[in-house]
Protein backbone atom coordinates (compact mmCIF):
# COMPACT_ATOMS: atom_id res chain seq x y z
CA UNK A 1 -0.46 -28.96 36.79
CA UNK A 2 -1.63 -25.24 37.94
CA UNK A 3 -3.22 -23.72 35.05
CA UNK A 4 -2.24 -20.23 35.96
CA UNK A 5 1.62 -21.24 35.81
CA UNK A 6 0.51 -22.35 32.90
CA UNK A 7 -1.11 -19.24 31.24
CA UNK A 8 2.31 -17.53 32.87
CA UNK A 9 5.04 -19.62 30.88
CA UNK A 10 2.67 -19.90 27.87
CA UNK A 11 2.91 -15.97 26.95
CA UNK A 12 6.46 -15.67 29.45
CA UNK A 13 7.67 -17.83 26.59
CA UNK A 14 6.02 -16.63 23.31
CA UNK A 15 7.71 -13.21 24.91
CA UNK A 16 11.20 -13.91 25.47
CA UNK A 17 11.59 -15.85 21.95
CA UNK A 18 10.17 -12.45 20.75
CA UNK A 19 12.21 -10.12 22.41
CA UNK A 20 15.35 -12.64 21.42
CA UNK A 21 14.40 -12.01 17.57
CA UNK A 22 12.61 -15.60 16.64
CA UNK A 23 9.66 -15.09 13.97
CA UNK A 24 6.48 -14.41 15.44
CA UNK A 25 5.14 -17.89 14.10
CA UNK A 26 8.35 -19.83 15.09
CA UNK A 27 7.62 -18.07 18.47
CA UNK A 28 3.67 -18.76 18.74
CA UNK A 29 4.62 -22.32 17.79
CA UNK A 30 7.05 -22.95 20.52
CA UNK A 31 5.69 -21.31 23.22
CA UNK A 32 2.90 -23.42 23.22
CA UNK A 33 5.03 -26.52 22.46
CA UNK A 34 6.56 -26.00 25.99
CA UNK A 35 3.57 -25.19 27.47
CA UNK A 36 1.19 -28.31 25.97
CA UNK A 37 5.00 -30.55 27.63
CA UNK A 38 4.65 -28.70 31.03
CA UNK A 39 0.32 -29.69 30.80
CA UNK A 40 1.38 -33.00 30.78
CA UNK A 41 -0.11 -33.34 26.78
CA UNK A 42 1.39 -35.20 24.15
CA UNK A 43 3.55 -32.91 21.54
CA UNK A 44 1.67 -34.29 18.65
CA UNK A 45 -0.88 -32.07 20.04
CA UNK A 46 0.71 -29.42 18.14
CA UNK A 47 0.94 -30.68 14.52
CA UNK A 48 -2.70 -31.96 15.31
CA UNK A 49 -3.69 -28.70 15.69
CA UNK A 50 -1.80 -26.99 13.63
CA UNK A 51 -2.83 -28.90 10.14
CA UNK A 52 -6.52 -28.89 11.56
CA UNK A 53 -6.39 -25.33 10.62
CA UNK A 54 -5.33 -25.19 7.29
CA UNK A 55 -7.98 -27.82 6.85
CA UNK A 56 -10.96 -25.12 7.02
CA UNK A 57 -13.00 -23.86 3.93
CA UNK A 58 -13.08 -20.18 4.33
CA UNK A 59 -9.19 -19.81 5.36
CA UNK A 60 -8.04 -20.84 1.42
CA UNK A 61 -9.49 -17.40 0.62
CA UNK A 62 -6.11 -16.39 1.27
CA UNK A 63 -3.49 -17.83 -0.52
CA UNK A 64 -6.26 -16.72 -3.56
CA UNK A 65 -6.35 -13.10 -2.88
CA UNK A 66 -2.69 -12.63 -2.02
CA UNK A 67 -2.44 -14.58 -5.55
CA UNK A 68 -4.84 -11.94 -7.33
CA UNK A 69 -3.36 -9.17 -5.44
CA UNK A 70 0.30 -10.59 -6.94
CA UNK A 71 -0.86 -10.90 -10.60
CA UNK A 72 -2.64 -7.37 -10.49
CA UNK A 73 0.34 -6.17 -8.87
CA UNK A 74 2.71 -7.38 -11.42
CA UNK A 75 0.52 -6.41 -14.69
CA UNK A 76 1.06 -2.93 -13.98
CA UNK A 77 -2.20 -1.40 -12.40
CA UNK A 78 -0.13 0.58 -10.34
CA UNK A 79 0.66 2.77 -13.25
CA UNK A 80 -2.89 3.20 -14.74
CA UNK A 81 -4.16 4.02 -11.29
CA UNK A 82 -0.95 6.77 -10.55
CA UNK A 83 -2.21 8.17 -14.20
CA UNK A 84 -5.85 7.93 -13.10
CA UNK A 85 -5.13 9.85 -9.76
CA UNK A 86 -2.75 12.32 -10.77
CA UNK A 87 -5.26 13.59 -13.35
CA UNK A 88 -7.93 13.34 -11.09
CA UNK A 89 -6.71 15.07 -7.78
CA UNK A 90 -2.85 16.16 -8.30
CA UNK A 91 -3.81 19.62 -9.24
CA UNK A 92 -4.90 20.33 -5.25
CA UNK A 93 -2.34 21.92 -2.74
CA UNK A 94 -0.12 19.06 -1.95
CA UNK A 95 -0.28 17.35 -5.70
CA UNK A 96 1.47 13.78 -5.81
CA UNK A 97 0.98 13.77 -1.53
CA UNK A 98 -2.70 13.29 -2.73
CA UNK A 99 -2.22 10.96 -5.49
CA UNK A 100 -0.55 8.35 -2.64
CA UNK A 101 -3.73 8.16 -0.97
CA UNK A 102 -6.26 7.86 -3.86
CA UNK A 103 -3.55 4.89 -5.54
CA UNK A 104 -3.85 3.71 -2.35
CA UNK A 105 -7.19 3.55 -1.82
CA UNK A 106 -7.75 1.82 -5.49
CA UNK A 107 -4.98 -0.54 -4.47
CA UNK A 108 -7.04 -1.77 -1.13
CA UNK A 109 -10.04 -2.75 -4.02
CA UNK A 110 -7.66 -5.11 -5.46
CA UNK A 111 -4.48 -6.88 -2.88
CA UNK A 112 -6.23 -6.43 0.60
CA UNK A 113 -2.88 -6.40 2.27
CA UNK A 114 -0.67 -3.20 3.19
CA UNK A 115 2.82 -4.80 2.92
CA UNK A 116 2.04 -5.50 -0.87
CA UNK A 117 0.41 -1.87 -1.51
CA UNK A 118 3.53 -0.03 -0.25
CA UNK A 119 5.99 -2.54 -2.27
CA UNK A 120 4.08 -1.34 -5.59
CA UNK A 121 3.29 2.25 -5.07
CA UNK A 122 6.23 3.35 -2.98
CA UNK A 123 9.14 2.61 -4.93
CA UNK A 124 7.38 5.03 -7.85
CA UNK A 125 5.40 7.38 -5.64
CA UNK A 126 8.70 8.23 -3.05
CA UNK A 127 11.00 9.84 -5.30
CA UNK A 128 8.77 11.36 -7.27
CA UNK A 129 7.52 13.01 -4.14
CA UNK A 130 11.07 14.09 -3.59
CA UNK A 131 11.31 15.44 -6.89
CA UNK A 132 8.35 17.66 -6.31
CA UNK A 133 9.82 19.15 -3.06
CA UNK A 134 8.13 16.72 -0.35
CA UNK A 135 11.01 15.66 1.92
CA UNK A 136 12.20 12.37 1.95
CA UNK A 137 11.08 11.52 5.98
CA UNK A 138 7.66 12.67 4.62
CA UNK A 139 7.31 10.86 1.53
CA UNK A 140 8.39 7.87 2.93
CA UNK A 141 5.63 8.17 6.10
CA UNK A 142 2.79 9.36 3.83
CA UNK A 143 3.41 6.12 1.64
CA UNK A 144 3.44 4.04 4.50
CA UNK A 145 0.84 5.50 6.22
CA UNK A 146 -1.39 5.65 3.21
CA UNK A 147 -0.78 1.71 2.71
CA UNK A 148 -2.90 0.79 5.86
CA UNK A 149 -5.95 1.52 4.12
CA UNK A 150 -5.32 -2.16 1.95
CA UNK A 151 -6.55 -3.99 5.49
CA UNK A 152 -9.92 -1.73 5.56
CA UNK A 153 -10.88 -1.15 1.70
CA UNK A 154 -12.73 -4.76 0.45
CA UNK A 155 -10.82 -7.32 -0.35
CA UNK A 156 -9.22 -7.74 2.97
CA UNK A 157 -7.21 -10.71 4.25
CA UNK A 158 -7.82 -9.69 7.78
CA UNK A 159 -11.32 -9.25 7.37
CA UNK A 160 -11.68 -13.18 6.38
CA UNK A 161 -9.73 -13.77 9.14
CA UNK A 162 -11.64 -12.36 11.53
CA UNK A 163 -15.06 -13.90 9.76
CA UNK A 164 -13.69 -17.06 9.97
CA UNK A 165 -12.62 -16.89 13.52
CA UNK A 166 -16.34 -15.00 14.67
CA UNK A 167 -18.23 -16.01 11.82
CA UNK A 168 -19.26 -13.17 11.53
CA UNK A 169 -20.27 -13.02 6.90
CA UNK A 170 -17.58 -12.35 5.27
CA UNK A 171 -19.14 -10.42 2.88
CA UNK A 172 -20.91 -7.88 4.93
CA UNK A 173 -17.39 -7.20 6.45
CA UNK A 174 -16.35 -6.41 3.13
CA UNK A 175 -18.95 -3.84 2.45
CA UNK A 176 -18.93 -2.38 6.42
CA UNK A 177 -14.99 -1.66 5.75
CA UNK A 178 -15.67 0.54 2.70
CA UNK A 179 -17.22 3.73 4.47
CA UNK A 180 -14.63 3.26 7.33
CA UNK A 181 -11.86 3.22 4.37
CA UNK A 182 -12.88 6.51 2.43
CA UNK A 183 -13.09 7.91 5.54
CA UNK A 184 -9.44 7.30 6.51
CA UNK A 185 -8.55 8.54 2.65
CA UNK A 186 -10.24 12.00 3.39
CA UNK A 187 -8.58 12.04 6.66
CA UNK A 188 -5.43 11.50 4.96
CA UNK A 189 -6.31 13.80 2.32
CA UNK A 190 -7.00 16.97 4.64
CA UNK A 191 -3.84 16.02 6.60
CA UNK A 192 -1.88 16.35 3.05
CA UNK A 193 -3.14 19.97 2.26
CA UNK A 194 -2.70 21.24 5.67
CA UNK A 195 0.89 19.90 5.42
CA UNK A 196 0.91 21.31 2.26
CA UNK A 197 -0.34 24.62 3.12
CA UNK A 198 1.93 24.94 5.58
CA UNK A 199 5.36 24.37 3.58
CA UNK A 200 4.45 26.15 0.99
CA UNK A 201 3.54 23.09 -1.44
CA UNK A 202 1.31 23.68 -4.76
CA UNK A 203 -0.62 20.87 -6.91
CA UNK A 204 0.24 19.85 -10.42
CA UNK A 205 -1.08 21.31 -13.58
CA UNK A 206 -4.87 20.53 -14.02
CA UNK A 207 -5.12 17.90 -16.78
CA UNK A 208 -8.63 19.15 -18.36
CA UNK A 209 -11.94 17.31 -18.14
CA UNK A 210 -10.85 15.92 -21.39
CA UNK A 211 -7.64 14.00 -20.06
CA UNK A 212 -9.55 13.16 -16.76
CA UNK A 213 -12.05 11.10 -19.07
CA UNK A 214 -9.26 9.34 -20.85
CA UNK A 215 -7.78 8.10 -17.26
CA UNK A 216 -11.19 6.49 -16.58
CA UNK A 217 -11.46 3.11 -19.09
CA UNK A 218 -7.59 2.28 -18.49
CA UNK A 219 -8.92 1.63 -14.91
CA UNK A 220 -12.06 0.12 -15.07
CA UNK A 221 -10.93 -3.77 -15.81
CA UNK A 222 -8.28 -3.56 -12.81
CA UNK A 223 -11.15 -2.02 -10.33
CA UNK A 224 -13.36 -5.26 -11.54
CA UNK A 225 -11.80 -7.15 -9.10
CA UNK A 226 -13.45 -5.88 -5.85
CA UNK A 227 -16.72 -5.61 -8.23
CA UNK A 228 -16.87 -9.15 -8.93
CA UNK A 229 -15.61 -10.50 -5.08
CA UNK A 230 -18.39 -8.14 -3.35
CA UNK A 231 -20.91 -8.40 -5.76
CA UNK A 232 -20.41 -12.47 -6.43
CA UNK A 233 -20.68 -12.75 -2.64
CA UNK A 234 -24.13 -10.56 -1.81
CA UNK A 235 -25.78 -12.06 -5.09
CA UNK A 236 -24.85 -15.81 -3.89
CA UNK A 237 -22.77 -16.35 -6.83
CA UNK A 238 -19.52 -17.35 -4.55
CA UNK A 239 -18.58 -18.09 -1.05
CA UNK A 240 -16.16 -15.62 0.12
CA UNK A 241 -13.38 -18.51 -1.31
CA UNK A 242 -15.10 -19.13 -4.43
CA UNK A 243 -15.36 -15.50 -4.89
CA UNK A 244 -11.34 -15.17 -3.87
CA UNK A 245 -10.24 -18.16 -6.76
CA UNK A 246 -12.36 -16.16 -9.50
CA UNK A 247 -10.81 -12.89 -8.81
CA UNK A 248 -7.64 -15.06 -9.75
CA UNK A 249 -9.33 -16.46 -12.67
CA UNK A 250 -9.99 -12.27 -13.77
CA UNK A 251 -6.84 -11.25 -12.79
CA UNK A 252 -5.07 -13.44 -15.52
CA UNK A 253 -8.35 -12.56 -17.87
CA UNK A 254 -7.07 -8.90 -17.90
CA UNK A 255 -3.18 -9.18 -17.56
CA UNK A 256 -2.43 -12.12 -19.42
CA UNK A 257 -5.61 -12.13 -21.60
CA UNK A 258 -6.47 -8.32 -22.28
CA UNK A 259 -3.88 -6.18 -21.44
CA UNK A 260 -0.76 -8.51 -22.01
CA UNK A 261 1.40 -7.13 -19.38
CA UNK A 262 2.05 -10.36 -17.89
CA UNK A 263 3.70 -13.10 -20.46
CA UNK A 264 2.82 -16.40 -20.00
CA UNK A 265 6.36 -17.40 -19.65
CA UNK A 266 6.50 -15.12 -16.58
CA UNK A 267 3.58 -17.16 -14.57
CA UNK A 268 5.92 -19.83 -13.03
CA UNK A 269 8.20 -17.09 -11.10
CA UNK A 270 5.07 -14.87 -10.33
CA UNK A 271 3.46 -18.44 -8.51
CA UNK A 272 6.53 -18.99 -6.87
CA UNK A 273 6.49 -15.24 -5.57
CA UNK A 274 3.27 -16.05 -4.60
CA UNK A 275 3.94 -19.35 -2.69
CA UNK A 276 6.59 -17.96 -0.23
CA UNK A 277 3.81 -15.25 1.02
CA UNK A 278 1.57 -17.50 1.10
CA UNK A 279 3.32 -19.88 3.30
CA UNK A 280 4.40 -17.39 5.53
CA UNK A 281 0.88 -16.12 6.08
CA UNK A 282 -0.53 -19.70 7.01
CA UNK A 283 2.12 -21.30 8.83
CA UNK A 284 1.66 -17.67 11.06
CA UNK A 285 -2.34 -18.87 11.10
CA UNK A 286 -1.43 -22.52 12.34
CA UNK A 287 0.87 -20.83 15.13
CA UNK A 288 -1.79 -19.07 16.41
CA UNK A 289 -4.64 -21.31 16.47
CA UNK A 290 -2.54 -23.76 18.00
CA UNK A 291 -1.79 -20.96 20.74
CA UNK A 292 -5.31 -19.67 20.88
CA UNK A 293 -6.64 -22.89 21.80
CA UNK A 294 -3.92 -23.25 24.79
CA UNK A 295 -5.12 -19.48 25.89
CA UNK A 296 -8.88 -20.84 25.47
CA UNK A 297 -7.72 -24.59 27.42
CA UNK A 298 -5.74 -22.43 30.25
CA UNK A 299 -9.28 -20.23 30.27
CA UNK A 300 -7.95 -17.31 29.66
CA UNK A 301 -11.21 -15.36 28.12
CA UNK A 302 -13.29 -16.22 31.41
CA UNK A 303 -11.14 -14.09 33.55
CA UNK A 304 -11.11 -11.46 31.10
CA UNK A 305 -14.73 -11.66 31.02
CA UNK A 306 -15.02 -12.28 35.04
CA UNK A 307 -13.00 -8.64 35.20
CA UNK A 308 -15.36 -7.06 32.84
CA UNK A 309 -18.33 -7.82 34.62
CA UNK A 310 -16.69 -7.36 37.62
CA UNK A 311 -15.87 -3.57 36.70
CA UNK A 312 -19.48 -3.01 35.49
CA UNK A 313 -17.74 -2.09 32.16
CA UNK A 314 -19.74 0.18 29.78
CA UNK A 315 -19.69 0.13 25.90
CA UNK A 316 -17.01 3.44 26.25
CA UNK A 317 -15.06 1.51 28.73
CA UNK A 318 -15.09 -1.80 26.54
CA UNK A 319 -14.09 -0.25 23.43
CA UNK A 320 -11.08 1.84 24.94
CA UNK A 321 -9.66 -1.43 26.43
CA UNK A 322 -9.91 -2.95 23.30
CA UNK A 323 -8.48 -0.13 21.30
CA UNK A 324 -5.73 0.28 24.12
CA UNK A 325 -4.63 -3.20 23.75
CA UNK A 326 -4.90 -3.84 19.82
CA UNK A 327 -2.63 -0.86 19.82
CA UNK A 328 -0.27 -2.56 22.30
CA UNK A 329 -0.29 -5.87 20.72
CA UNK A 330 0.19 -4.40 16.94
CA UNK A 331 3.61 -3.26 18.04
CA UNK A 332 5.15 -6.62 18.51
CA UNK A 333 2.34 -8.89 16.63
CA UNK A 334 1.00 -9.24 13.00
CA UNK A 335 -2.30 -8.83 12.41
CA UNK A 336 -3.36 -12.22 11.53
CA UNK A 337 -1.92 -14.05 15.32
CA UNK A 338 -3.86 -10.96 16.71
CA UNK A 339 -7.31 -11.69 15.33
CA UNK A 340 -6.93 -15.58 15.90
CA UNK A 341 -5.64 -15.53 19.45
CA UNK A 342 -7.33 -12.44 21.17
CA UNK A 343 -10.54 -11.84 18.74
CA UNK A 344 -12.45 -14.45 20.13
CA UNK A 345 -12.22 -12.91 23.79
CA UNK A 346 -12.94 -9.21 22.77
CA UNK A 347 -16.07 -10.22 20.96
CA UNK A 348 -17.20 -12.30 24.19
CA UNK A 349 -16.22 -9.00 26.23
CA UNK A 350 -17.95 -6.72 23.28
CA UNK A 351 -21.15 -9.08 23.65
CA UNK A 352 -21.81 -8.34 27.37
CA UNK A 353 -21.80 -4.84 27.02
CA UNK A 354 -23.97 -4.89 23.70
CA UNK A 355 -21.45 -3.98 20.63
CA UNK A 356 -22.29 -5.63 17.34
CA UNK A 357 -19.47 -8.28 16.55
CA UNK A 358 -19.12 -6.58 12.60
CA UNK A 359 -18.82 -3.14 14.07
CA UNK A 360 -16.32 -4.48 16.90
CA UNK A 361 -14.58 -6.04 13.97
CA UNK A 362 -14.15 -3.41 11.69
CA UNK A 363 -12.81 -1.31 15.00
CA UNK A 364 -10.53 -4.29 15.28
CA UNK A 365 -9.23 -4.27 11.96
CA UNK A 366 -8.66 -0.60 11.81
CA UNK A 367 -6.85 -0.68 15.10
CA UNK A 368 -4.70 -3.66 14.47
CA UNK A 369 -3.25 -2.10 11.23
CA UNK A 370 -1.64 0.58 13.05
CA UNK A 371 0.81 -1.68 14.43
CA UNK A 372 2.52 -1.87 10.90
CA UNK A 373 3.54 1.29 11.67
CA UNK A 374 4.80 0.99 14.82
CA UNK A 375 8.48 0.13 15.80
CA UNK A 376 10.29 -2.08 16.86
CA UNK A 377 8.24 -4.46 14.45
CA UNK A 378 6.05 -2.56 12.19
CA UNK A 379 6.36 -3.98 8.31
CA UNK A 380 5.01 -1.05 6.37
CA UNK A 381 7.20 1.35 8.60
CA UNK A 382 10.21 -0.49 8.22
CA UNK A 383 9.36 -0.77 4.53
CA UNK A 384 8.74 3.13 4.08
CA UNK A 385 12.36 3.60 5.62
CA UNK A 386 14.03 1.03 3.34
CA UNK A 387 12.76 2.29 0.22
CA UNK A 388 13.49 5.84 1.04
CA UNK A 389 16.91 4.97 2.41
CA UNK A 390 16.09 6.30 5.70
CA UNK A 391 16.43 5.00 9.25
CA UNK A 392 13.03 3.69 10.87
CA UNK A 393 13.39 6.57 13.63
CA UNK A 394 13.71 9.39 11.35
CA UNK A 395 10.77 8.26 9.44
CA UNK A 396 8.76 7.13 12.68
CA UNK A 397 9.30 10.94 13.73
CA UNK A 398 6.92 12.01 10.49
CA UNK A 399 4.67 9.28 11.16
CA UNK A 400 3.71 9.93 14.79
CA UNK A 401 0.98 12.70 13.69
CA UNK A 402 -0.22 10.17 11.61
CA UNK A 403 -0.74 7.27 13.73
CA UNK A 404 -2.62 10.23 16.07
CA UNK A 405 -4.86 10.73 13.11
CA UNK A 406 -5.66 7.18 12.78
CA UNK A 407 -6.48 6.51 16.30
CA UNK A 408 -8.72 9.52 16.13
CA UNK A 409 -10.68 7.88 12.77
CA UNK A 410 -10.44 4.55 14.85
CA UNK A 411 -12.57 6.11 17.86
CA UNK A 412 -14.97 8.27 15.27
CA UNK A 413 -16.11 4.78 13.98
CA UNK A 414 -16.13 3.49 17.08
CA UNK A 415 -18.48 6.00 18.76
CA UNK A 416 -20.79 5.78 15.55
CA UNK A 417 -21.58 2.26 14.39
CA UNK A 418 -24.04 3.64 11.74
CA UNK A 419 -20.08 4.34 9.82
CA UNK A 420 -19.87 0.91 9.82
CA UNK A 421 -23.33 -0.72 9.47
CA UNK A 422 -24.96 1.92 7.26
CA UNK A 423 -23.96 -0.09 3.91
CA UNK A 424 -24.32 -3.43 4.58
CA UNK A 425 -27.94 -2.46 6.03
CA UNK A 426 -28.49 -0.78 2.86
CA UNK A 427 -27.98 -3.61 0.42
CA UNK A 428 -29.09 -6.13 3.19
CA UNK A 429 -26.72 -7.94 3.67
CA UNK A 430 -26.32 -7.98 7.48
């Protein structure tokens, strides 16, 4: 059997079921069903595979932060850090505008995952941006937009992804995401008051040093989450997993335990909630393994690499190819398939040209995440336009000079590495 039909029907495939509406991971899963039958391969190839996956260490990191990130979520640290930011920046041009990003940023320290940061802060954030004179197509992008940061500020699902494809550590991916992060906040940030500026938009009513104090304590036990993951991980306390199952262990601490926002009666539905994302997210995982070893058996990454060489490719040239298609792939992929299948060639192709695998991944990361809000498949757009009651289009409009601003902070950090590598140098961790 020609391999090269064989690279042809495996993504031909995976393409149609897409364009016909099947779930990505339904879609990985039989595309390279039909392709491992037209190898010649026995089908139990693919729950062989498949289950081999779930079977490694670092991946049950996962279901554990998405677990923390739920419990957090649901004891009500979206309020104390909306009290916390308000007090802290709502009095600059463009008030509650800011507020989004700065919640958003603290919420990226605790779930590590976009689609979960927008469910919490934009159903209290949106209308009350509305209510302040923000129109609704802006609201809704800002809170979308501002969600993206969860991939890039530590804990990030993605990130152990993508260490546990390159192995690359896990924790110095962590602490190379932070500068990166705050940098997209500020971004954000200076795109707010020139929005602001321009439509006329004031700041609330400074709180007083006095009140801004009082914000601080409420906030300190939720923002011990990414404390205890970063720090358990550089001291040697905790494998990345270890460190992922204690952050559970301290999210119950302070919600159940401390704060009592969360009654013990309420834990069974909250696991449950839990469960169904986490399922989703893995069985997504086994799809793509399973199809990133057919792209790596059809050798797929050598011709890639045979075509880099072959061009005489440059650092500039590499990282705008990889940019370019990350950006391409994010509008009809999730994140997670795009790190397992593709990942593994761009670091071979970043490693000829001499980029450093953690600065190529946190480029990676930052890239992919723009595809949530891109149509037709983008989660955290889609989401933005549901919980404003708008149509995707009319919020995409207000988004576009967003996305530009993103792609502009994704090629700052790509041009300078030190963005990246300056703090985990620092502590010495990579």
């Amino acid at each position: 059997m020609s391999l090269e039909v064989g690279a042809i029907l495996l993504f031909g495939l995976f393409l149609l079921l897409v364009v016909l509406g099947v779930p990505v991971a339904i879609s990985l899963g039989l595309a390279s069903l039909g392709t491992i039958l037209y190898l010649g391969k026995p089908a139990v190839l693919v729950i062989e595979r498949m289950f081999a996956t779930l079977e490694y260490f670092p991946l049950l990191a996962i279901p554990f932060f998405l677990l923390a990130g739920c419990i957090m979520n649901r004891g009500g640290i979206t309020d104390t850090f909306v009290d916390l930011s308000t007090k802290w920046v709502g009095h600059i041009r463009g008030g509650l505008a800011h507020v989004v990003v700065v919640v958003n940023m603290f919420m990226g320290g605790v779930s590590g995952a976009a689609t979960a940061d927008l469910a919490a802060v934009g159903p209290i954030m949106i209308p009350a941006m509305v209510r302040a004179g923000f129109s609704r197509r802006f609201a809704a992008a800002l809170n979308a937009t501002a969600s993206t940061m969860g991939p890039i500020i530590p804990p990030s699902i993605l990130m152990v992804v993508y260490g546990a494809v390159t192995g690359v550590s896990i924790g110095a991916l962590f602490l190379a995401g932070f500068m990166p992060g705050v940098l997209m906040g500020l971004g954000q940030m200076g795109f707010v008051y020139w929005y602001a500026r321009r439509h006329g938009l004031q700041g609330t009513q400074w709180a007083g040093i006095r009140e801004m104090g009082r914000a601080i304590p409420p906030a300190l036990l939720p923002l011990g989450v990414p404390v205890l993951i970063i720090g358990g991980i550089l001291g040697g306390v905790f494998t990345a997993t270890e460190a992922a199952a204690a952050a559970v262990v301290y999210a119950l601490l302070v919600t159940v335990g401390i704060k009592k926002t969360i009654r013990l009666s309420e834990l069974g539905d909250l696991f449950r909630e839990s469960v169904v994302t986490v399922s989703s997210v893995l069985f997504a995982i086994a799809g793509a393994v399973l199809f990133g070893w057919l792209v790596a058996f059809l050798r797929i990454p050598d011709l890639a690499l045979n075509l880099m060489r072959a061009s005489g490719s440059s650092q500039a040239l590499a990282f705008t190819a990889i940019i370019a298609l990350y950006l391409i792939l994010g509008t009809f992929l999730d994140g997670v398939p795009i790190i397992i299948i593709f990942v593994p060639i761009t670091v071979e192709i970043g490693k000829t040209v001499g980029i450093d695998p953690l600065h190529l991944g946190i480029v990676s990361v930052m890239t992919i995440v723009i595809g949530l809000l891109t149509p037709p498949f983008g989660l955290c757009l889609m989401m933005g336009a549901g919980l404003a009651g708008l149509s995707v289009m009319e919020v995409f409009v207000e988004v576009l000079p967003m996305i530009g601003l993103l792609v502009a902070t994704v090629a700052l950090v790509a041009v300078f590495p030190s963005i990246v590598l300056v703090v985990p140098r620092l502590v010495g961790a990579y």
